[in-house]
PDB file of N, CA and C in Angstrom:
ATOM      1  N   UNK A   1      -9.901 -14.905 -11.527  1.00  0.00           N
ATOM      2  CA  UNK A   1      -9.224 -13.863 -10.792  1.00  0.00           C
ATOM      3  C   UNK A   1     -10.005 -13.632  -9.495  1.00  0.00           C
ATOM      4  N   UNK A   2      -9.371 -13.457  -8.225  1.00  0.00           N
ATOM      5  CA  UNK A   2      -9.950 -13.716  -7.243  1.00  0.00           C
ATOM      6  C   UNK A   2     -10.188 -11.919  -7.305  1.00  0.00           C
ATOM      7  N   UNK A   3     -10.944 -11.815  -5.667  1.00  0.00           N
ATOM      8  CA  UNK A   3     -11.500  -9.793  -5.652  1.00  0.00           C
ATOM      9  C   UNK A   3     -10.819  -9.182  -5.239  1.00  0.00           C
ATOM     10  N   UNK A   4      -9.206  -9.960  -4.604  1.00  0.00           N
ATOM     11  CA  UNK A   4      -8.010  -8.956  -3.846  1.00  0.00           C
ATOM     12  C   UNK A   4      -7.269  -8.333  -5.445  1.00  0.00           C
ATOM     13  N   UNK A   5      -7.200  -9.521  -6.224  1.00  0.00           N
ATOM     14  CA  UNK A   5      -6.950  -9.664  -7.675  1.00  0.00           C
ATOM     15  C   UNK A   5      -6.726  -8.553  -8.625  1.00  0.00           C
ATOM     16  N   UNK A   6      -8.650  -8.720  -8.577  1.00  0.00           N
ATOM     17  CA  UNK A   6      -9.672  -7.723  -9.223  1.00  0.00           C
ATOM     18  C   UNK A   6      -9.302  -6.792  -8.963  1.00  0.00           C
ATOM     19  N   UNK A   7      -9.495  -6.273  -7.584  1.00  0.00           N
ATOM     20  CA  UNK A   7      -9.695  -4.543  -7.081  1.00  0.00           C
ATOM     21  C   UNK A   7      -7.957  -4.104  -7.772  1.00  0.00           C
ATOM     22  N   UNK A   8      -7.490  -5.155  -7.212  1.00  0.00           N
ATOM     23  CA  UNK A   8      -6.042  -4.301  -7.446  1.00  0.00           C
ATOM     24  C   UNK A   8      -5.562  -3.812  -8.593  1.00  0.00           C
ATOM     25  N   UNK A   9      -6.367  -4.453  -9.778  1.00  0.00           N
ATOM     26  CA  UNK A   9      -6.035  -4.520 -11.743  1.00  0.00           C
ATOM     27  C   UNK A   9      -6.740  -3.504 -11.468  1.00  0.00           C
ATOM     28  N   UNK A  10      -8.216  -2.941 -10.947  1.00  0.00           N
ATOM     29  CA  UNK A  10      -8.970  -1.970 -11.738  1.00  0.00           C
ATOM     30  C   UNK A  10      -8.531  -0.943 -11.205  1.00  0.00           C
ATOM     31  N   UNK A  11      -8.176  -0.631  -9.681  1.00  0.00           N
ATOM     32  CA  UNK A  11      -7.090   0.206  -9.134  1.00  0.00           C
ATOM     33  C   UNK A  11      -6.114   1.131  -9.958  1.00  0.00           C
ATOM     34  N   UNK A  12      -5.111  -0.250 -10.383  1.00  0.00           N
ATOM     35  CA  UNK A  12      -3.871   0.219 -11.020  1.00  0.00           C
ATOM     36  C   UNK A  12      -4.524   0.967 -12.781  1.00  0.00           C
ATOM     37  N   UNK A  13      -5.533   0.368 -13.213  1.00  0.00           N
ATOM     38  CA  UNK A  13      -5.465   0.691 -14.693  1.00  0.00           C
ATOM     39  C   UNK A  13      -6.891   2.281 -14.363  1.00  0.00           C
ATOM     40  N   UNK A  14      -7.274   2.402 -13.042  1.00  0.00           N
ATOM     41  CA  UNK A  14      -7.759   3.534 -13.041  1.00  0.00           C
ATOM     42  C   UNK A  14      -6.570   4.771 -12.758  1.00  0.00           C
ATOM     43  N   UNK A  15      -5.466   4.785 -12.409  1.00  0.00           N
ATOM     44  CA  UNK A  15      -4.591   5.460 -12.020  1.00  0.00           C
ATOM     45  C   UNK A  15      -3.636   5.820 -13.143  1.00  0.00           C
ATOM     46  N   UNK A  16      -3.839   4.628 -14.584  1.00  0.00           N
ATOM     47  CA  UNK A  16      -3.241   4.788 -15.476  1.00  0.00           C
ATOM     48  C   UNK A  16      -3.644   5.700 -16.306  1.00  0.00           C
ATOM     49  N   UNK A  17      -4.918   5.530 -16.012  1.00  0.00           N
ATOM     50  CA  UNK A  17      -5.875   6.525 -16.518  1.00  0.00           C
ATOM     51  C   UNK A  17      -6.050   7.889 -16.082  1.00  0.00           C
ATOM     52  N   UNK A  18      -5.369   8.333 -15.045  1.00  0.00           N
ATOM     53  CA  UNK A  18      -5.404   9.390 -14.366  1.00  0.00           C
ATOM     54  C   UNK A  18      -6.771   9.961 -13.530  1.00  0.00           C
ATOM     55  N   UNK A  19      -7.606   8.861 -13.304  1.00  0.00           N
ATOM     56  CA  UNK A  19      -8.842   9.266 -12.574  1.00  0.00           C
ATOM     57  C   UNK A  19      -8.390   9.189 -10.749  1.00  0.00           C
ATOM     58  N   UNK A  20      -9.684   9.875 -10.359  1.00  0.00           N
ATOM     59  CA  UNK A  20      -9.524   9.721  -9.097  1.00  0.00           C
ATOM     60  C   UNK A  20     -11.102   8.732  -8.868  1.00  0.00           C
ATOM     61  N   UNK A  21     -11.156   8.184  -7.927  1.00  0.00           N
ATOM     62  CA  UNK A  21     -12.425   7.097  -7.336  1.00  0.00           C
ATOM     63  C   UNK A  21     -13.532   8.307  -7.504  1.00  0.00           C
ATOM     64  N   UNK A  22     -13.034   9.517  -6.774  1.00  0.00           N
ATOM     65  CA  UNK A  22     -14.698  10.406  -7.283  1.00  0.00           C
ATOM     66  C   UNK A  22     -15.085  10.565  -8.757  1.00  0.00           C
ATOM     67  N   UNK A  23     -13.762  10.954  -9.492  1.00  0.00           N
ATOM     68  CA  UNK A  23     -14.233  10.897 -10.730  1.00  0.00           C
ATOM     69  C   UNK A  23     -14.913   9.843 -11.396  1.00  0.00           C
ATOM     70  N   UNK A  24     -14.129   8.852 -11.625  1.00  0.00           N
ATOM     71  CA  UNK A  24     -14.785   7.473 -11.756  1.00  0.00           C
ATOM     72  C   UNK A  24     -16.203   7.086 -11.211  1.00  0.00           C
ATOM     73  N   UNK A  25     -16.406   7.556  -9.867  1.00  0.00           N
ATOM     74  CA  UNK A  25     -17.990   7.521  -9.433  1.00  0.00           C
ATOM     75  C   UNK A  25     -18.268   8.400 -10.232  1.00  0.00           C
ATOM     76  N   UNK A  26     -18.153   9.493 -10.161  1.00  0.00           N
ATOM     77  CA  UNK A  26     -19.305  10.741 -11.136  1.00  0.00           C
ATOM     78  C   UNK A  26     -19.676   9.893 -12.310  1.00  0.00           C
ATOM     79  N   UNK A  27     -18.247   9.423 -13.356  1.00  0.00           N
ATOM     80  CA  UNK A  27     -18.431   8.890 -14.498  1.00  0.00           C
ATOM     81  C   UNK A  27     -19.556   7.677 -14.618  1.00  0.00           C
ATOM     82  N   UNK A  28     -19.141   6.839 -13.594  1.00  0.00           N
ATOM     83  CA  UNK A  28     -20.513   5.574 -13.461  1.00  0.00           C
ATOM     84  C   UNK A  28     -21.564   5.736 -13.037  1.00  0.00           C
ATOM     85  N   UNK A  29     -22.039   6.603 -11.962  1.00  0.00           N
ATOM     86  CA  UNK A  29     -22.741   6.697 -11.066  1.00  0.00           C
ATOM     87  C   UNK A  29     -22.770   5.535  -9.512  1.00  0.00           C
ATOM     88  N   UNK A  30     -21.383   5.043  -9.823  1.00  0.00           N
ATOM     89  CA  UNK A  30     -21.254   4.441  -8.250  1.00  0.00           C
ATOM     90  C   UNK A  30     -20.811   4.723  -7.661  1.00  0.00           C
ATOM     91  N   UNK A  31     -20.991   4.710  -6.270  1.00  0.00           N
ATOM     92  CA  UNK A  31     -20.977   4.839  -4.971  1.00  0.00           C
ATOM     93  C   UNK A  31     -19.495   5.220  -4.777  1.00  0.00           C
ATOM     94  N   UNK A  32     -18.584   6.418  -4.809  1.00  0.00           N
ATOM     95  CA  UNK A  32     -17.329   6.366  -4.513  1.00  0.00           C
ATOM     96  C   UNK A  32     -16.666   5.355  -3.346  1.00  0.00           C
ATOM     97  N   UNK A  33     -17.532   5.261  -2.141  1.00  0.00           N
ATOM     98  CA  UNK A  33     -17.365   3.889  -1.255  1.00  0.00           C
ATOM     99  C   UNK A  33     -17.420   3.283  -1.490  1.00  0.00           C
ATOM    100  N   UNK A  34     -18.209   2.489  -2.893  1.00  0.00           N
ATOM    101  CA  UNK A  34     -18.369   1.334  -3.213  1.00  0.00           C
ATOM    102  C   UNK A  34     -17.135   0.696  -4.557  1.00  0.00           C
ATOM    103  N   UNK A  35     -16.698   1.771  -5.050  1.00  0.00           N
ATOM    104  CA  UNK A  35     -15.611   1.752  -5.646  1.00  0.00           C
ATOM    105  C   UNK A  35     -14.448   1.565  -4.896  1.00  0.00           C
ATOM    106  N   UNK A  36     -14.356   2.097  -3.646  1.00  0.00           N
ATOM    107  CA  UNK A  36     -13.426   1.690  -2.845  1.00  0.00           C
ATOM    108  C   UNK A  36     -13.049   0.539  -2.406  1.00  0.00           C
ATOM    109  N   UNK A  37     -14.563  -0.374  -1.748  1.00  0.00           N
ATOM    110  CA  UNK A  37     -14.629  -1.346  -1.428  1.00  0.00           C
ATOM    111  C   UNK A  37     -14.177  -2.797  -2.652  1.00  0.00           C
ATOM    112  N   UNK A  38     -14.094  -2.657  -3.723  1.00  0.00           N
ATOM    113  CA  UNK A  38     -14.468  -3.271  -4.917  1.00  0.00           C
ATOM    114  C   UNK A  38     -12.616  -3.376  -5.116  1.00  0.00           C
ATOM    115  N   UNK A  39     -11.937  -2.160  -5.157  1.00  0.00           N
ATOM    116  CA  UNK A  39     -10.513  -1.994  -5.497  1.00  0.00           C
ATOM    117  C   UNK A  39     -10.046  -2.643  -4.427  1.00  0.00           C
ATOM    118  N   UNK A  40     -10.381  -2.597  -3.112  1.00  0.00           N
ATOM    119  CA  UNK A  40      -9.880  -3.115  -1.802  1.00  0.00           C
ATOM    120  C   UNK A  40      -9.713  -4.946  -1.492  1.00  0.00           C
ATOM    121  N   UNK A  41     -10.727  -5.080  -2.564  1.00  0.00           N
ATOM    122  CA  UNK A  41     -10.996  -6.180  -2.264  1.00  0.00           C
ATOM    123  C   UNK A  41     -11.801  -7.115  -1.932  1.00  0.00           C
ATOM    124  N   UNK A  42     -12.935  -6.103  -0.646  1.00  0.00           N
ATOM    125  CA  UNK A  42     -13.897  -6.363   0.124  1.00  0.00           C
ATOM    126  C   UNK A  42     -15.412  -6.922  -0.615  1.00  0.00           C
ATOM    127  N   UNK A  43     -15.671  -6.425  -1.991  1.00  0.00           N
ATOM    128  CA  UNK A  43     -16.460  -6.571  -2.628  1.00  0.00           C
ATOM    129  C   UNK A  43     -16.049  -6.607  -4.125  1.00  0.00           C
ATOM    130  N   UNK A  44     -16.777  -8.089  -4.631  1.00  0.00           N
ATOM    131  CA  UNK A  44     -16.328  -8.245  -6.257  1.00  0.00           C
ATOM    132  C   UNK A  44     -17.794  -7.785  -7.041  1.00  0.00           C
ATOM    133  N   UNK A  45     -17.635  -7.314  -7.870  1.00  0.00           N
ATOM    134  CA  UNK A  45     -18.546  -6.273  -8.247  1.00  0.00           C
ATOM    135  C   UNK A  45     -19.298  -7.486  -9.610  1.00  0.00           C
ATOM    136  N   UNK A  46     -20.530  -7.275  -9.916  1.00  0.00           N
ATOM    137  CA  UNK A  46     -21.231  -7.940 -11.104  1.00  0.00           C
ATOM    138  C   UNK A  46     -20.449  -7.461 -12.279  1.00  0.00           C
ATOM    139  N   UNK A  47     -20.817  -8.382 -13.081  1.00  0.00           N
ATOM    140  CA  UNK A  47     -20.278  -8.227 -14.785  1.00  0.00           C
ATOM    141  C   UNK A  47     -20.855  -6.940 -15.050  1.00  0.00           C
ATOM    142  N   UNK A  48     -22.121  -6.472 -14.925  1.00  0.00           N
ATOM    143  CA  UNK A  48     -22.872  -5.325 -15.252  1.00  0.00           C
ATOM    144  C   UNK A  48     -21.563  -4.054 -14.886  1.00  0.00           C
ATOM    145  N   UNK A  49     -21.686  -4.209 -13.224  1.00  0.00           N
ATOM    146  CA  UNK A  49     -20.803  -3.109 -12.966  1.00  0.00           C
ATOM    147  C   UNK A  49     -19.929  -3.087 -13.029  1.00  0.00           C
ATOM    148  N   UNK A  50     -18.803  -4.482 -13.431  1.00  0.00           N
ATOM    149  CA  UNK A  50     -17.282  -4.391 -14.085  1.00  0.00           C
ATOM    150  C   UNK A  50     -17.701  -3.876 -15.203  1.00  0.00           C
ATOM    151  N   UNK A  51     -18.285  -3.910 -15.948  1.00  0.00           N
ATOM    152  CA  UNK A  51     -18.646  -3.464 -17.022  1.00  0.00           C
ATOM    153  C   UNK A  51     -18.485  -1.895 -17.761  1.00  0.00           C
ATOM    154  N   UNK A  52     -19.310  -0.947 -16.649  1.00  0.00           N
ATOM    155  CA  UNK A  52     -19.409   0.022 -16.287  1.00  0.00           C
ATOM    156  C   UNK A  52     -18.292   0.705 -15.957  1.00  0.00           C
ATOM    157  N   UNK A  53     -17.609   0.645 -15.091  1.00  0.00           N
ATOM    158  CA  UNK A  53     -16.239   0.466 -14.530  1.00  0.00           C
ATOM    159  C   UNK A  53     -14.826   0.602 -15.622  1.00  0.00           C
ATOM    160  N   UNK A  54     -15.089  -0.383 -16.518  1.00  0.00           N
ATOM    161  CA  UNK A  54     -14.098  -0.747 -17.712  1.00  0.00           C
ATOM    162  C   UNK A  54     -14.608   0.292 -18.501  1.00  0.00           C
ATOM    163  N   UNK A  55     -15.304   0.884 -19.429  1.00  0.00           N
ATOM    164  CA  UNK A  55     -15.618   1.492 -19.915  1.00  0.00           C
ATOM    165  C   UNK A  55     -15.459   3.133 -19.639  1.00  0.00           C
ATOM    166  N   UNK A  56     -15.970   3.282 -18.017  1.00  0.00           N
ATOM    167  CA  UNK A  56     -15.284   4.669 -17.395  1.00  0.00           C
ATOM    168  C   UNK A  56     -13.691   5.088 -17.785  1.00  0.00           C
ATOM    169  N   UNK A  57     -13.114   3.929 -17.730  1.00  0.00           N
ATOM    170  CA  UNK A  57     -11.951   3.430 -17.068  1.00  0.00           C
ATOM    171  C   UNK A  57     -11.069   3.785 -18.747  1.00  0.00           C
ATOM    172  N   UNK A  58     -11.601   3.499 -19.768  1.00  0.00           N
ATOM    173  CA  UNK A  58     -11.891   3.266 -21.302  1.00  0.00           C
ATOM    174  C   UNK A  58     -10.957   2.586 -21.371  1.00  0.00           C
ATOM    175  N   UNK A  59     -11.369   0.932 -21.005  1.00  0.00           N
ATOM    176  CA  UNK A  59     -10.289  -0.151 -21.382  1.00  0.00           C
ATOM    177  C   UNK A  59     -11.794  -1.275 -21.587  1.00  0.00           C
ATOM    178  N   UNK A  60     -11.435  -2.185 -22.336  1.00  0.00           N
ATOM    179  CA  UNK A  60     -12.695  -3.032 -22.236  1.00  0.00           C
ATOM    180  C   UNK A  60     -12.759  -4.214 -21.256  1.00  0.00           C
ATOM    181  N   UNK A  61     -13.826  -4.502 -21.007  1.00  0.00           N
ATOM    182  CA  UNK A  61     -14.053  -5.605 -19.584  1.00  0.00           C
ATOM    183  C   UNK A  61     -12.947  -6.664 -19.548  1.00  0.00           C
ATOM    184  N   UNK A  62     -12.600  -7.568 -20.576  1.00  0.00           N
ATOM    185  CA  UNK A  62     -11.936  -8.555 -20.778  1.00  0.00           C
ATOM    186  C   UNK A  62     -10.036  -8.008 -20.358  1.00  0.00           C
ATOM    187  N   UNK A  63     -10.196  -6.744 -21.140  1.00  0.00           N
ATOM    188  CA  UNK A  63      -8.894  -6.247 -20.377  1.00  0.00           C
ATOM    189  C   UNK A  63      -8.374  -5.994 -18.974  1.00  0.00           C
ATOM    190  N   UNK A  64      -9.864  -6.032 -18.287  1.00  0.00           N
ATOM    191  CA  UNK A  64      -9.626  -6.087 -16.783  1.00  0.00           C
ATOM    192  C   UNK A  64      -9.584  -6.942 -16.413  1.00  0.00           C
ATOM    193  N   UNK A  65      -9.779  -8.314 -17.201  1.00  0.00           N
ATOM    194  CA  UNK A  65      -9.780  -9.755 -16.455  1.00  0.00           C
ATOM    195  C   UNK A  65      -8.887 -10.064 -16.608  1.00  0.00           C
ATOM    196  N   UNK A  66      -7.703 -10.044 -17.796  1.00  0.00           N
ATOM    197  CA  UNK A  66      -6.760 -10.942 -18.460  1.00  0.00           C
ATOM    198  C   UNK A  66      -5.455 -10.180 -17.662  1.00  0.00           C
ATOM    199  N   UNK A  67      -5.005 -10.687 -17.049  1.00  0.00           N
ATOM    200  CA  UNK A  67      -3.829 -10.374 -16.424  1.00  0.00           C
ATOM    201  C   UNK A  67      -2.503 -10.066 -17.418  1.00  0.00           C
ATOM    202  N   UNK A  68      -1.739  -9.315 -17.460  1.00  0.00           N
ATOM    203  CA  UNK A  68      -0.661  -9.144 -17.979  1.00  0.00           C
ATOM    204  C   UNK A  68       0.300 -10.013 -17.629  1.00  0.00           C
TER     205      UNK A  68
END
């Protein structure tokens, strides 16, 4: 999955979730900009912090990879 891909799955399944990017930062401790950048596209984030991310998110990592 490429990072235009990426950002856009963790995007959509954070919205499913009803978070906002600040919340989601509070929840991880990342960078609300850097969450931005990551959903945008601009930056594909480590397994660590997909990780992190998926879990905020409460879906598991693999669910953010596997495309529907």
């Amino acid at each position: 999955m490429d990072g235009a891909r990426l950002g856009a799955r963790l995007r959509s399944l954070r919205l499913e979730a009803g978070l906002t990017q600040a919340e989601l930062a509070r929840r991880t401790g990342i960078h609300r900009p850097n969450i931005a950048r990551v959903e945008a596209g601009r930056h594909t984030p480590s397994l660590e912090t997909l990780a992190r991310l998926a879990q905020a998110i409460g879906v598991s990592t693999s669910h953010v990879l596997v495309e529907e």
